[in-house]
Protein backbone atom coordinates (compact mmCIF):
# COMPACT_ATOMS: atom_id res chain seq x y z
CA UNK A 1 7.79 9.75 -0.60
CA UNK A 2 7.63 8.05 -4.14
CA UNK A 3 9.02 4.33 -4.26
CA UNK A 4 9.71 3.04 -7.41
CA UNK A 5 8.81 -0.94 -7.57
CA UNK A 6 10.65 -3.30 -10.18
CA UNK A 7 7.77 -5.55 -9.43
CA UNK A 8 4.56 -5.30 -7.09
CA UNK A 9 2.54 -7.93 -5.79
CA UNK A 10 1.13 -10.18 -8.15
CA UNK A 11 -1.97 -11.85 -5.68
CA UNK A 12 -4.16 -11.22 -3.48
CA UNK A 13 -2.49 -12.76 -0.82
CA UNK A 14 1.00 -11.22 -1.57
CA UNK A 15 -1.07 -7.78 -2.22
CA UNK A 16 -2.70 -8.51 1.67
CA UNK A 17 0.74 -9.27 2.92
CA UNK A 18 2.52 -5.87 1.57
CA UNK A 19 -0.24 -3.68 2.26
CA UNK A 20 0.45 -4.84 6.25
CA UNK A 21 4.06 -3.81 5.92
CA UNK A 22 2.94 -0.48 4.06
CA UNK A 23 0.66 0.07 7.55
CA UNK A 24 3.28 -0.69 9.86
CA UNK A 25 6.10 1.39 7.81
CA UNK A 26 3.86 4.54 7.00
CA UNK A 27 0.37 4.76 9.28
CA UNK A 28 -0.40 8.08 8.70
CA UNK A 29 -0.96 7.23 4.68
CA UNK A 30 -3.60 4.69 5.48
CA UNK A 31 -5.32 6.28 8.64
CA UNK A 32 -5.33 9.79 7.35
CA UNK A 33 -6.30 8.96 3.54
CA UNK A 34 -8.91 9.95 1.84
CA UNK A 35 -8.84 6.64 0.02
CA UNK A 36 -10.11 3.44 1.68
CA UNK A 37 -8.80 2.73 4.71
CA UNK A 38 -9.31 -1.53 5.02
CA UNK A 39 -5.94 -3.48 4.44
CA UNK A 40 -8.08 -5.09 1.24
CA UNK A 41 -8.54 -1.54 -0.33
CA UNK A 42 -5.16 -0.89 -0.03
CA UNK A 43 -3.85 -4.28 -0.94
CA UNK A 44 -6.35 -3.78 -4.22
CA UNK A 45 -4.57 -0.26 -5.05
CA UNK A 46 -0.95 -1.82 -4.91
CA UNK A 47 -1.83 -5.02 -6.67
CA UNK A 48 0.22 -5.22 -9.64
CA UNK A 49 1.25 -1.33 -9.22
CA UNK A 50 4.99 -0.23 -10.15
CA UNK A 51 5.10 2.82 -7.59
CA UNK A 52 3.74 3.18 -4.02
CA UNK A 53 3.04 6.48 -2.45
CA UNK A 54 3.68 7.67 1.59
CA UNK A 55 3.28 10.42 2.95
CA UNK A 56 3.48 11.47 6.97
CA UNK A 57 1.40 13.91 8.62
């Protein structure tokens, strides 16, 4: 799934704080990635970025 975001997180902290939610919403997408896996990698991918990916396995 592609989600379109008017606005993404702006800090760190806000970054940290969504990239919990994305965990707890869509597991599989952090877990199974072949991207970093620590909640600061993926709060440093959606910093700032308009569109999040998920996908389930």
């Amino acid at each position: 799934m592609r989600l379109s975001v008017a606005t993404g997180p702006t800090t760190a902290g806000e970054a940290l704080r969504v990239a919990a939610e994305h965990f707890a919403f869509c597991p599989d997408d952090v877990r199974q990635s072949r991207r970093p896996q620590t909640p600061a990698a993926c709060a440093e991918r959606i910093l700032g970025a308009g569109r999040w990916d998920f996908w389930w396995n």
